[in-house]
C-alpha atoms as a PDB file:
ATOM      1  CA  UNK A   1     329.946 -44.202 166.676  1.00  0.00           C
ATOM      2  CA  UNK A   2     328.700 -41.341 165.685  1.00  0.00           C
ATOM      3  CA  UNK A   3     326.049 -39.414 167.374  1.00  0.00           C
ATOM      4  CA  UNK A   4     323.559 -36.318 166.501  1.00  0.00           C
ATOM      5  CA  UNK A   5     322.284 -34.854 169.982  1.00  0.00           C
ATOM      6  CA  UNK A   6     318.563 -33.631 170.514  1.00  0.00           C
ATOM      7  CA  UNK A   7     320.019 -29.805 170.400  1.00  0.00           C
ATOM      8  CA  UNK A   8     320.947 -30.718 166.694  1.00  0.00           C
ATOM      9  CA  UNK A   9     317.798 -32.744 166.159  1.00  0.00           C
ATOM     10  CA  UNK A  10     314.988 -30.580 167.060  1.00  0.00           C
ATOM     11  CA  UNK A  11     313.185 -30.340 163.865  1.00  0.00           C
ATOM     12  CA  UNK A  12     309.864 -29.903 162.940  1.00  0.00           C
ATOM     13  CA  UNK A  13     310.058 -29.832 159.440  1.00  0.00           C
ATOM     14  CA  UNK A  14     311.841 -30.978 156.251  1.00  0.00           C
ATOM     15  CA  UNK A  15     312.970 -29.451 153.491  1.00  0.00           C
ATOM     16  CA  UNK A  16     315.127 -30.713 150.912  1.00  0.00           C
ATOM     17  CA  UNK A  17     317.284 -27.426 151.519  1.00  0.00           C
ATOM     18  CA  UNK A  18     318.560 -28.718 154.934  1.00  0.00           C
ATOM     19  CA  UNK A  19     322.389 -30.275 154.945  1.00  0.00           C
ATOM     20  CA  UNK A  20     322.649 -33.201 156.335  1.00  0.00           C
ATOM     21  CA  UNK A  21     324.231 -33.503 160.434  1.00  0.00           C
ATOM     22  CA  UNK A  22     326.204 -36.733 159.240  1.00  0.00           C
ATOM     23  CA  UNK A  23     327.166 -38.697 156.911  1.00  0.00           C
ATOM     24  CA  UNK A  24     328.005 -42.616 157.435  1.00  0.00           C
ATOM     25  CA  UNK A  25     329.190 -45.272 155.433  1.00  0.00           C
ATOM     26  CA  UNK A  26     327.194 -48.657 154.816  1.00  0.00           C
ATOM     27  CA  UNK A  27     326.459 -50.939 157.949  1.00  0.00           C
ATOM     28  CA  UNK A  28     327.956 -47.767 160.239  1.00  0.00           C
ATOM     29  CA  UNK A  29     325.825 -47.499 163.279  1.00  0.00           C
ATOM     30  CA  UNK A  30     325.122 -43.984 164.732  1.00  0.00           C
ATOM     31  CA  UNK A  31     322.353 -42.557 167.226  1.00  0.00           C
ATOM     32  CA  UNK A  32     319.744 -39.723 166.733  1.00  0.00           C
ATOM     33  CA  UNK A  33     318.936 -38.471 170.093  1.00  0.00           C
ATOM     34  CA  UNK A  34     315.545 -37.170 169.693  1.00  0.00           C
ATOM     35  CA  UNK A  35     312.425 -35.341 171.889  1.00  0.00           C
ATOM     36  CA  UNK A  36     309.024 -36.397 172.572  1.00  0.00           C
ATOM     37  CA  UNK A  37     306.280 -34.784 170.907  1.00  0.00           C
ATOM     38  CA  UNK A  38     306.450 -32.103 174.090  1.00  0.00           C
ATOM     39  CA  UNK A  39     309.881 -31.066 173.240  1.00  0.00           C
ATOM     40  CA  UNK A  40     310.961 -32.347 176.578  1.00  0.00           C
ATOM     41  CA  UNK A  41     308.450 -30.270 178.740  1.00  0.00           C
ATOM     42  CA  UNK A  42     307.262 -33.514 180.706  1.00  0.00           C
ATOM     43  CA  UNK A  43     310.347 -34.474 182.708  1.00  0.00           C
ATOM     44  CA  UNK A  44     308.273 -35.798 186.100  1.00  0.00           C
ATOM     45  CA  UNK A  45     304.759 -36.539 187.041  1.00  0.00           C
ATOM     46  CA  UNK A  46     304.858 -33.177 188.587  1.00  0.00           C
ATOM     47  CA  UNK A  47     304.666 -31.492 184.821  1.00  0.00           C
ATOM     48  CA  UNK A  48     301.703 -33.281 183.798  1.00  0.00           C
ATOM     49  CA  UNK A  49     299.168 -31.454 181.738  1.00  0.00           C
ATOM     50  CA  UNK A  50     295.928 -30.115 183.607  1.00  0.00           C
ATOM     51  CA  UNK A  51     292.914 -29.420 180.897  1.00  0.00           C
ATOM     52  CA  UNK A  52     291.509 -25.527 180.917  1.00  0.00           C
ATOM     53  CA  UNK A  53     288.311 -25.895 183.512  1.00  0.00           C
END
């Protein structure tokens, strides 16, 4: 199965420029890793966000 990793999918964009990370044939399965909308920064309750006081 093939497999594109967060590294590779950290995007924030499109563009029709951009090559595509895989190609797969019809009824292929393959995973896109992909990050939350912090990039990853929230990892335990420790990293929660505390507003500006």
């Amino acid at each position: 199965m093939q497999r594109i990793t967060r590294d590779l999918a950290r995007k924030y964009a499109f563009d029709w420029r951009d090559e595509p990370l895989l190609h797969v044939q019809p009824g292929e399965s393959f995973v896109i890793e992909t990050w939350d909308a912090s990039t990853g920064y929230f990892e335990s309750p420790a990293d929660k966000a505390i507003p500006a006081q």
